[in-house]
N, C-alpha and C. Protein backbone atom coordinates (compact mmCIF):
# COMPACT_ATOMS: atom_id res chain seq x y z
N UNK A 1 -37.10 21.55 66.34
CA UNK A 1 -38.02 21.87 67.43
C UNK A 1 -39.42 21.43 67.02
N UNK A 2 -39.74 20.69 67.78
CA UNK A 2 -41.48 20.24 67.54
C UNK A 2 -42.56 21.24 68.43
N UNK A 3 -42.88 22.03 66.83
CA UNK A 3 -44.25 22.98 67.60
C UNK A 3 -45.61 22.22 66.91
N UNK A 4 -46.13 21.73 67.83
CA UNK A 4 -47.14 21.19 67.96
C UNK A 4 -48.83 21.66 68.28
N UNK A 5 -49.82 21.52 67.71
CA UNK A 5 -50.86 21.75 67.33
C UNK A 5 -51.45 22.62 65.91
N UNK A 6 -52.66 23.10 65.95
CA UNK A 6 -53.14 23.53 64.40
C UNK A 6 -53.99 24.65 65.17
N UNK A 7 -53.85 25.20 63.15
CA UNK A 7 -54.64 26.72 63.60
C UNK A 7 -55.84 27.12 64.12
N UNK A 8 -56.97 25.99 63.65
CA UNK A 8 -58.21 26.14 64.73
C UNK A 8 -57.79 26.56 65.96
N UNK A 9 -57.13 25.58 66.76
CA UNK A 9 -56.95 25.85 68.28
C UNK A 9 -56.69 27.04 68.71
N UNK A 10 -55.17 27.78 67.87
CA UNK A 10 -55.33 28.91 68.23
C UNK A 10 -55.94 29.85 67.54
N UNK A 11 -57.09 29.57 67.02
CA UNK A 11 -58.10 30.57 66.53
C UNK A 11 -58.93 30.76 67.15
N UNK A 12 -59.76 29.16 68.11
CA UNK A 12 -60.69 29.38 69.39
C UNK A 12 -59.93 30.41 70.39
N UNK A 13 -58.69 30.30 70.84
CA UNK A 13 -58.71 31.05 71.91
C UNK A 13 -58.07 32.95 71.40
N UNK A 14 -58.87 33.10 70.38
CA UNK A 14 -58.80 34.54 69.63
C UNK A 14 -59.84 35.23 69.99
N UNK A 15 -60.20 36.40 70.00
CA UNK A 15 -61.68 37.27 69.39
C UNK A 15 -62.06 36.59 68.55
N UNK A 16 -63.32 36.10 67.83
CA UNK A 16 -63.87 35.92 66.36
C UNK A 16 -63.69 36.98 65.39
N UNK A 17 -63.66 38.08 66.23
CA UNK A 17 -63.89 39.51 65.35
C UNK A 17 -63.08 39.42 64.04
N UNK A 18 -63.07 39.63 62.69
CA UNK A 18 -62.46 40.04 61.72
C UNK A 18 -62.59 41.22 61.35
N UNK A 19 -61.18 41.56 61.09
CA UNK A 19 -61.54 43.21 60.65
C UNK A 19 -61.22 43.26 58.93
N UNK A 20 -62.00 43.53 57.96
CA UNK A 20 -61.80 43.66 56.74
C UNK A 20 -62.71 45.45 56.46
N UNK A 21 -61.94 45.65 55.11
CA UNK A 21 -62.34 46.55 54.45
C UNK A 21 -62.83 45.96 53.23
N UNK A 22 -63.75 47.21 52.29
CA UNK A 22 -64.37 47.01 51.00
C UNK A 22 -62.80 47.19 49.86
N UNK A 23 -62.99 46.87 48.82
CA UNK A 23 -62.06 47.19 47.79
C UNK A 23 -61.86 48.68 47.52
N UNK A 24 -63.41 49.51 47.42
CA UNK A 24 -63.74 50.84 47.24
C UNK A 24 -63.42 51.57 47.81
N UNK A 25 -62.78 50.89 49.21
CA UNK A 25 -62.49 51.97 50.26
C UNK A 25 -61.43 52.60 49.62
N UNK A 26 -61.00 53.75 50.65
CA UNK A 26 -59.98 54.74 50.24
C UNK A 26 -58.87 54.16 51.37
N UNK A 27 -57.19 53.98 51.10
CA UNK A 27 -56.07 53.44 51.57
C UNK A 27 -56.28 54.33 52.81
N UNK A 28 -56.65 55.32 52.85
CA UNK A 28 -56.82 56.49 53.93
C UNK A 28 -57.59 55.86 54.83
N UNK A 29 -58.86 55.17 54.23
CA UNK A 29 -60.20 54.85 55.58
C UNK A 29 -59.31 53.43 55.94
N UNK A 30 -58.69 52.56 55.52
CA UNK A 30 -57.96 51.24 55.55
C UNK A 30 -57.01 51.56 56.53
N UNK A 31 -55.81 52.46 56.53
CA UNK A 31 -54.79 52.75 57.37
C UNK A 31 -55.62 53.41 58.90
N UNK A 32 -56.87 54.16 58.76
CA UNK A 32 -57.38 55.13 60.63
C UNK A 32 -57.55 53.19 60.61
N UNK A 33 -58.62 52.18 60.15
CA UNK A 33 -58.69 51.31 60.67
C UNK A 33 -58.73 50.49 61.30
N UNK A 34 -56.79 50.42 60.83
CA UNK A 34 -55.46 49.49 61.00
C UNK A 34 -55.47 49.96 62.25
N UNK A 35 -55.04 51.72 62.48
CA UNK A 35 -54.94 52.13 63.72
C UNK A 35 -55.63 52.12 64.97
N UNK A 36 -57.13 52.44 64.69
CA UNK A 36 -58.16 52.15 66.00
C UNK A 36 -57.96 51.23 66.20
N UNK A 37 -58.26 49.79 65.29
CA UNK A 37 -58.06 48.22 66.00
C UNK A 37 -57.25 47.38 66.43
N UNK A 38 -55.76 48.51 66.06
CA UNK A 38 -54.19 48.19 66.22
C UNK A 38 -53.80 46.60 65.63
N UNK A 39 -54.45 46.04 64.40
CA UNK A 39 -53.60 45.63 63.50
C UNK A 39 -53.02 46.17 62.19
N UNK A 40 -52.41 44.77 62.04
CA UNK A 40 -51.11 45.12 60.58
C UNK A 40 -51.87 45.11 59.10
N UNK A 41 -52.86 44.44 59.56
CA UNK A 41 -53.55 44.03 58.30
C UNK A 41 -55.00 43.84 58.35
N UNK A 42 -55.68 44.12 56.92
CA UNK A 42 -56.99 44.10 57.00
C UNK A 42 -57.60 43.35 55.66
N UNK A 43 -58.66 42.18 55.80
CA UNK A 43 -58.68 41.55 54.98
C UNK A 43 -59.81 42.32 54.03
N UNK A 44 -59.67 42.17 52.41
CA UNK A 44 -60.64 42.80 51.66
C UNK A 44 -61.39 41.95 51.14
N UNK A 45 -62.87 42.66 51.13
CA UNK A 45 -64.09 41.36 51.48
C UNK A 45 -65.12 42.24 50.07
N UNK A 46 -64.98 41.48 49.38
CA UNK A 46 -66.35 41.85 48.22
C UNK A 46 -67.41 41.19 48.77
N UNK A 47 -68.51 41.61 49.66
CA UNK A 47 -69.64 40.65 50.27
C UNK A 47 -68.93 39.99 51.19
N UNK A 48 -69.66 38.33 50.94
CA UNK A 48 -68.77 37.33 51.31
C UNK A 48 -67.32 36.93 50.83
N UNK A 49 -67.25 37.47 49.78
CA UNK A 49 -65.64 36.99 49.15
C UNK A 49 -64.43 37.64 49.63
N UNK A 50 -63.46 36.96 49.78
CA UNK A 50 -62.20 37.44 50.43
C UNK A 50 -61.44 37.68 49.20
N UNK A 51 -61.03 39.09 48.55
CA UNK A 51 -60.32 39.19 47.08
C UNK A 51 -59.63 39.62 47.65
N UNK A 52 -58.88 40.17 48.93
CA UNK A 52 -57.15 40.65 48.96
C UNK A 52 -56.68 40.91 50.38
N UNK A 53 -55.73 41.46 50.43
CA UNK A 53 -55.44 41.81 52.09
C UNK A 53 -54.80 42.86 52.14
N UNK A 54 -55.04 43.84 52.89
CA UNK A 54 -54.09 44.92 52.49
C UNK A 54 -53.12 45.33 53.91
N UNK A 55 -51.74 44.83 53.77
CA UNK A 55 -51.16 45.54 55.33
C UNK A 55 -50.73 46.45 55.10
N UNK A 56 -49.89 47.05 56.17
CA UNK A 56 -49.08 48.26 56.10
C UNK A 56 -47.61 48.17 55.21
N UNK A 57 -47.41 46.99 55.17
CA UNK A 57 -46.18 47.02 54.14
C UNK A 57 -46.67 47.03 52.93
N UNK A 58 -48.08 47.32 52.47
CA UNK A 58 -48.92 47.23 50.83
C UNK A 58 -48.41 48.66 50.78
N UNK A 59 -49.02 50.00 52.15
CA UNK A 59 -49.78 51.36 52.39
C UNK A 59 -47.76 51.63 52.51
N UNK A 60 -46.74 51.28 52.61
CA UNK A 60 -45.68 51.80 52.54
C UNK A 60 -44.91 51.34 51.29
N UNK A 61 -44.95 50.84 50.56
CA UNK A 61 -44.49 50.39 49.04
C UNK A 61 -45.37 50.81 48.28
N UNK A 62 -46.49 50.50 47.79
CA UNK A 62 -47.22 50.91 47.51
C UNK A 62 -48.04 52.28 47.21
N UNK A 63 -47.67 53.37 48.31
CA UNK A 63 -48.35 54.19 48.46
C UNK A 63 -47.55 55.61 48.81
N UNK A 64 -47.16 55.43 50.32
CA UNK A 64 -46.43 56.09 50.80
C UNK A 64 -44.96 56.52 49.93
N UNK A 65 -43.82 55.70 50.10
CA UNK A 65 -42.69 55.33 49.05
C UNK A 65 -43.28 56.26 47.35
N UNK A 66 -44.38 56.01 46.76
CA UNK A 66 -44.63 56.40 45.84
C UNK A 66 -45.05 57.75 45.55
N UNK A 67 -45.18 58.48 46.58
CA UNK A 67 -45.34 59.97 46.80
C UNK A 67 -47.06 59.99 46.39
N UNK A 68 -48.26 58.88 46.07
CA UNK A 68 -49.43 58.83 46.21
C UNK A 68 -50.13 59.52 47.41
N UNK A 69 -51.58 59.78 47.41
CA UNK A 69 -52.24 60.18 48.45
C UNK A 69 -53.30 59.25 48.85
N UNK A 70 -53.16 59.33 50.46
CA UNK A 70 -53.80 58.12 50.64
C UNK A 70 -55.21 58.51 50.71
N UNK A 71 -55.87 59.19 50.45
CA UNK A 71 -56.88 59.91 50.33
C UNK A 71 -57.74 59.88 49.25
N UNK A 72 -56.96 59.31 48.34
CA UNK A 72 -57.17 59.36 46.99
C UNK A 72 -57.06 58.27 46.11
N UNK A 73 -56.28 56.97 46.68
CA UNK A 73 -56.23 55.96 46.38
C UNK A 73 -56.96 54.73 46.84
N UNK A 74 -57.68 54.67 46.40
CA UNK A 74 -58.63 53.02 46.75
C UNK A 74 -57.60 51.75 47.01
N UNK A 75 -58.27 51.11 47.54
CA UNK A 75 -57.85 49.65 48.64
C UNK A 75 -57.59 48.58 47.51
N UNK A 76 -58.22 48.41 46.28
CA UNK A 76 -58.16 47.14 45.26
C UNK A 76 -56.96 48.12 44.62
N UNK A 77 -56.45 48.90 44.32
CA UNK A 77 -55.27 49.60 43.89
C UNK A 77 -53.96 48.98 44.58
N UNK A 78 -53.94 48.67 46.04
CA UNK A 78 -52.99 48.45 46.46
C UNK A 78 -52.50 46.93 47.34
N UNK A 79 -53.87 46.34 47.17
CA UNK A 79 -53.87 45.34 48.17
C UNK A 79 -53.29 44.30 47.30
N UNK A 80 -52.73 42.94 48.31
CA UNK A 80 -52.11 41.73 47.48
C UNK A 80 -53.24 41.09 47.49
N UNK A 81 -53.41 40.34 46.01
CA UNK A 81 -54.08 39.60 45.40
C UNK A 81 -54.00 38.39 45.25
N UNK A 82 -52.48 37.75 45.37
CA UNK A 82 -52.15 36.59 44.84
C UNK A 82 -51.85 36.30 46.67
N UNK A 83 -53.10 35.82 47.32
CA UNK A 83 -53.53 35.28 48.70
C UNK A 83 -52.84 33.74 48.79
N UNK A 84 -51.96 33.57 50.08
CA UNK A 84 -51.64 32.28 50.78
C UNK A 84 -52.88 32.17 51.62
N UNK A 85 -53.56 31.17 51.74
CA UNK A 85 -54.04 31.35 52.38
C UNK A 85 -54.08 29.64 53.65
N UNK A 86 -54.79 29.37 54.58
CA UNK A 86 -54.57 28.28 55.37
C UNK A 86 -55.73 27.81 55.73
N UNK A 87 -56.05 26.72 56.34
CA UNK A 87 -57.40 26.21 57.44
C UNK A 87 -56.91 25.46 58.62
N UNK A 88 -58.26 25.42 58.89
CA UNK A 88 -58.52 25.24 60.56
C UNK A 88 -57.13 23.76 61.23
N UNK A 89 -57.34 22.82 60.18
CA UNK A 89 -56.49 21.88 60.66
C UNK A 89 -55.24 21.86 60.73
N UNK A 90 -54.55 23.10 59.51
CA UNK A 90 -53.32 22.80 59.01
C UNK A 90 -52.44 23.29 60.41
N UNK A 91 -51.73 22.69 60.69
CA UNK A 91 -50.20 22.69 61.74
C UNK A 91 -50.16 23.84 61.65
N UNK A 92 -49.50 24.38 62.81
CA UNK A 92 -48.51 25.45 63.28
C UNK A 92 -47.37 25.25 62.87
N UNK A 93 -46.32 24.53 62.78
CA UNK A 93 -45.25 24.22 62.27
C UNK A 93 -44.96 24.56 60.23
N UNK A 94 -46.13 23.77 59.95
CA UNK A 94 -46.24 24.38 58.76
C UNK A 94 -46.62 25.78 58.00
N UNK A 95 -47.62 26.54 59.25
CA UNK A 95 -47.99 27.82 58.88
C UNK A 95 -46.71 28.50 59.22
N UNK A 96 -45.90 27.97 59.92
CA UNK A 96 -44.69 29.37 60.55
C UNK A 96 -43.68 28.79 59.49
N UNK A 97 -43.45 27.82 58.62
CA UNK A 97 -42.78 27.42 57.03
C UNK A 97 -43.19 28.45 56.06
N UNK A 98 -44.64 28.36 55.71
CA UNK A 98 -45.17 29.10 54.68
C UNK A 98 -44.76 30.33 55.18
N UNK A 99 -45.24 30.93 56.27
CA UNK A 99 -45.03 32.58 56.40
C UNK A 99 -43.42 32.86 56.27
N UNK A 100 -42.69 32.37 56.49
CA UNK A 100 -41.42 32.60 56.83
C UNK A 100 -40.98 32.52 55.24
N UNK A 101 -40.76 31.38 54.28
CA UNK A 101 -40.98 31.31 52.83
C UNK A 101 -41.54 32.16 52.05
N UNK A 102 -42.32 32.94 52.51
CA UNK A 102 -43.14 33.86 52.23
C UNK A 102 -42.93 34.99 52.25
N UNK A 103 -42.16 35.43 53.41
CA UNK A 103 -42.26 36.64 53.62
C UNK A 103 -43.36 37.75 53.87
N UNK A 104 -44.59 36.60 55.03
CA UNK A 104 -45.60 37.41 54.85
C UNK A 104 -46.01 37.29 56.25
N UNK A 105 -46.82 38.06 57.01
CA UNK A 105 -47.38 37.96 58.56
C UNK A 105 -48.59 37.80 58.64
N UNK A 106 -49.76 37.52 58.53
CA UNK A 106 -50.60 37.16 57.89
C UNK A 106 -51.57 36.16 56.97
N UNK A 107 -52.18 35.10 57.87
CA UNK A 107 -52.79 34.41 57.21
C UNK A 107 -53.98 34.19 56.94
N UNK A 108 -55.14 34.49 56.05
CA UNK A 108 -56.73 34.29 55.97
C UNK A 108 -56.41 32.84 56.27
N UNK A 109 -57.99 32.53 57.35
CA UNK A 109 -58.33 30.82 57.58
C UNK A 109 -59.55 30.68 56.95
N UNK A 110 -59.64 29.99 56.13
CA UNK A 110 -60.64 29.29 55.39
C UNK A 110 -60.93 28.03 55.97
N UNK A 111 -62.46 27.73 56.24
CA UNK A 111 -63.35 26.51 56.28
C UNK A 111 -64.11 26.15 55.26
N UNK A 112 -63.09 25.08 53.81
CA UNK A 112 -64.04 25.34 53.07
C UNK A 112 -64.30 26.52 52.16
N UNK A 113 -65.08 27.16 51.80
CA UNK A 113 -64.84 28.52 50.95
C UNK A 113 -65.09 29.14 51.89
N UNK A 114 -65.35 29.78 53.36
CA UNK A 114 -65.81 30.89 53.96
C UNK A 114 -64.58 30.84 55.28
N UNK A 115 -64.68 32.30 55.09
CA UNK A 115 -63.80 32.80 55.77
C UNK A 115 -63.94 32.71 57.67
N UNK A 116 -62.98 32.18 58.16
CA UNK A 116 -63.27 31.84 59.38
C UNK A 116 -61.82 32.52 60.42
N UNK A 117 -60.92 33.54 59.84
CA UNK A 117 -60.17 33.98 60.61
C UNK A 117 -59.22 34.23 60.07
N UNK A 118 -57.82 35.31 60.93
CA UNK A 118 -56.66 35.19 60.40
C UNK A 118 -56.07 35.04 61.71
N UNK A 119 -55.06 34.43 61.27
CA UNK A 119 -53.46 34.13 62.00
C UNK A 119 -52.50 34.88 61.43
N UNK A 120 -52.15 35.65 62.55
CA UNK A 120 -50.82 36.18 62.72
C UNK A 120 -49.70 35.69 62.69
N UNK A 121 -47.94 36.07 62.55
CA UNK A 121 -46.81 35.76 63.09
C UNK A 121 -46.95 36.03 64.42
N UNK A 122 -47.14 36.94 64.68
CA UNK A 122 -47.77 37.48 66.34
C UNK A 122 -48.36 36.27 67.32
N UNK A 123 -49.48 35.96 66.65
CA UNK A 123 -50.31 34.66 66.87
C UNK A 123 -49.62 32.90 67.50
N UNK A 124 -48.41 32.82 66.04
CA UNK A 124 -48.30 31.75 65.97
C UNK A 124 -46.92 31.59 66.93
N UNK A 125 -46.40 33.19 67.07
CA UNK A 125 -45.10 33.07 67.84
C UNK A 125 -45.30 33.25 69.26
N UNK A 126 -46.52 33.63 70.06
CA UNK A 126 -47.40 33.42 71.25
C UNK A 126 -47.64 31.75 71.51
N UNK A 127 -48.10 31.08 70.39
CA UNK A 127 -48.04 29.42 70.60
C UNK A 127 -46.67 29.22 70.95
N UNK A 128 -45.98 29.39 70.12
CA UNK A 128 -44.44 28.64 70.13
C UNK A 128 -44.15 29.22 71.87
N UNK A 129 -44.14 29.84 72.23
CA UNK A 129 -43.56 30.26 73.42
C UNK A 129 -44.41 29.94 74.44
N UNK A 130 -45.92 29.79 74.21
CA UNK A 130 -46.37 28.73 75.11
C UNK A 130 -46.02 27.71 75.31
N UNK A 131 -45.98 26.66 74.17
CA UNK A 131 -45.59 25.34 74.35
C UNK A 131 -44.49 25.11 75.25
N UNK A 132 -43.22 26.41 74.39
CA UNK A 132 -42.05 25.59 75.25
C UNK A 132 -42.08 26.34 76.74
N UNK A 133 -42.58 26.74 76.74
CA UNK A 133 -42.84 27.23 78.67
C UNK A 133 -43.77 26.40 79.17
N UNK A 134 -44.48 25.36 78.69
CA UNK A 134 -45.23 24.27 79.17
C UNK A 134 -44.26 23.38 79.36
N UNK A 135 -43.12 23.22 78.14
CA UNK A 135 -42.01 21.87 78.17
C UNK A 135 -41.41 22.05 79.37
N UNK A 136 -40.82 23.73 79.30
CA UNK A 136 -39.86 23.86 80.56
C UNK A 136 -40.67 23.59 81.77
N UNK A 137 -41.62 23.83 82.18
CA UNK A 137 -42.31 23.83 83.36
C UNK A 137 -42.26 22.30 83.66
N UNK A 138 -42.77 21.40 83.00
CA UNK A 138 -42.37 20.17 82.69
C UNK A 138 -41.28 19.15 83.07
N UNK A 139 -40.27 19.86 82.55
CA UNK A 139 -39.15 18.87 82.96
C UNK A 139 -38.64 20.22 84.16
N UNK A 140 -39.00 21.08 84.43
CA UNK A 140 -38.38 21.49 86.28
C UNK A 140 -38.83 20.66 86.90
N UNK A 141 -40.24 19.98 86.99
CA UNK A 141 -40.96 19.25 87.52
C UNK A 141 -40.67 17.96 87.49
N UNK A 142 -39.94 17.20 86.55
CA UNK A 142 -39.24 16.21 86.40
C UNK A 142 -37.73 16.16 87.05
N UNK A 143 -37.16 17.33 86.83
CA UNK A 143 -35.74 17.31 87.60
C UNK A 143 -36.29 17.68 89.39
N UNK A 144 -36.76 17.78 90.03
CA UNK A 144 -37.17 18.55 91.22
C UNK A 144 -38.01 17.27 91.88
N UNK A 145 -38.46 16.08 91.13
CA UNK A 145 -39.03 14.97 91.71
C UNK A 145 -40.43 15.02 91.74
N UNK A 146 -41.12 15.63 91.11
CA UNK A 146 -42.74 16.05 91.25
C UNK A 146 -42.89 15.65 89.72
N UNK A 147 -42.52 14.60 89.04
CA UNK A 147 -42.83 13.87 87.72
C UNK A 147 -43.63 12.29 88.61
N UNK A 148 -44.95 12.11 88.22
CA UNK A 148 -45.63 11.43 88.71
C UNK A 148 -46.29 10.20 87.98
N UNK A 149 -45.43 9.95 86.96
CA UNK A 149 -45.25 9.03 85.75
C UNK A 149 -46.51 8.75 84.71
């Protein structure tokens, strides 16, 4: 299946908004977060620097599972460190390789060293199902005689 275009594109038609936490935070202030802004994940930002990401599968292995309190445990305690990360040009086809290889939902976009967004599985599986509802629309329009060469 050819899914076609790159992550800029569907990053313009996103919010800009990023939601990150400090390292210092407490897994407690990280998880209300997650919840008010209703994502999976939140990127961890020293300043400008992007040192980790912490989702809810960190706050349930990590934390929960471990009989820890989230109250009591800081965000650089639990977050992944060893970051995939992507940019603006790289394919859709290839980001839904890596994540899937990966086992991860979640991608920081880098321009360069500064942080310019994340992509979702959510994200990238909204493209895929655009496209091919553009294809299908497409060839109805081709079988039905309204293909105008």
């Amino acid at each position: 299946m050819d899914v076609s275009g790159h992550i800029g594109a569907i990053l313009n038609q996103k919010s800009a908004e990023i939601f990150s936490i400090s390292p210092e935070s407490t897994v407690f202030k990280a998880i209300e977060m997650m919840a008010d802004k209703n994502v999976g994940a939140l990127l961890v930002m020293k300043g400008e620097e992007l040192v980790g990401i912490m989702s809810e599968r960190d706050y349930t292995r990590k934390v929960f599972l471990r009989g820890k309190s989230s109250k009591e445990t800081r965000v650089d305690e639990i977050m992944s460190k060893d970051l995939t990360v992507t940019h603006p040009q790289e394919g859709v086809q290839e980001c839904l390789r890596v994540m899937t290889d990966k086992h991860i939902r979640h991608l920081p976009v880098l321009d360069g060293e500064k942080l310019v967004g994340v992509i979702s599985i959510g994200d990238l599986v909204k493209h895929v199902i655009s496209c091919q509802s553009a294809a299908i629309a497409h060839l109805e329009s081709y079988i039905h005689g309204g293909y105008t060469g």
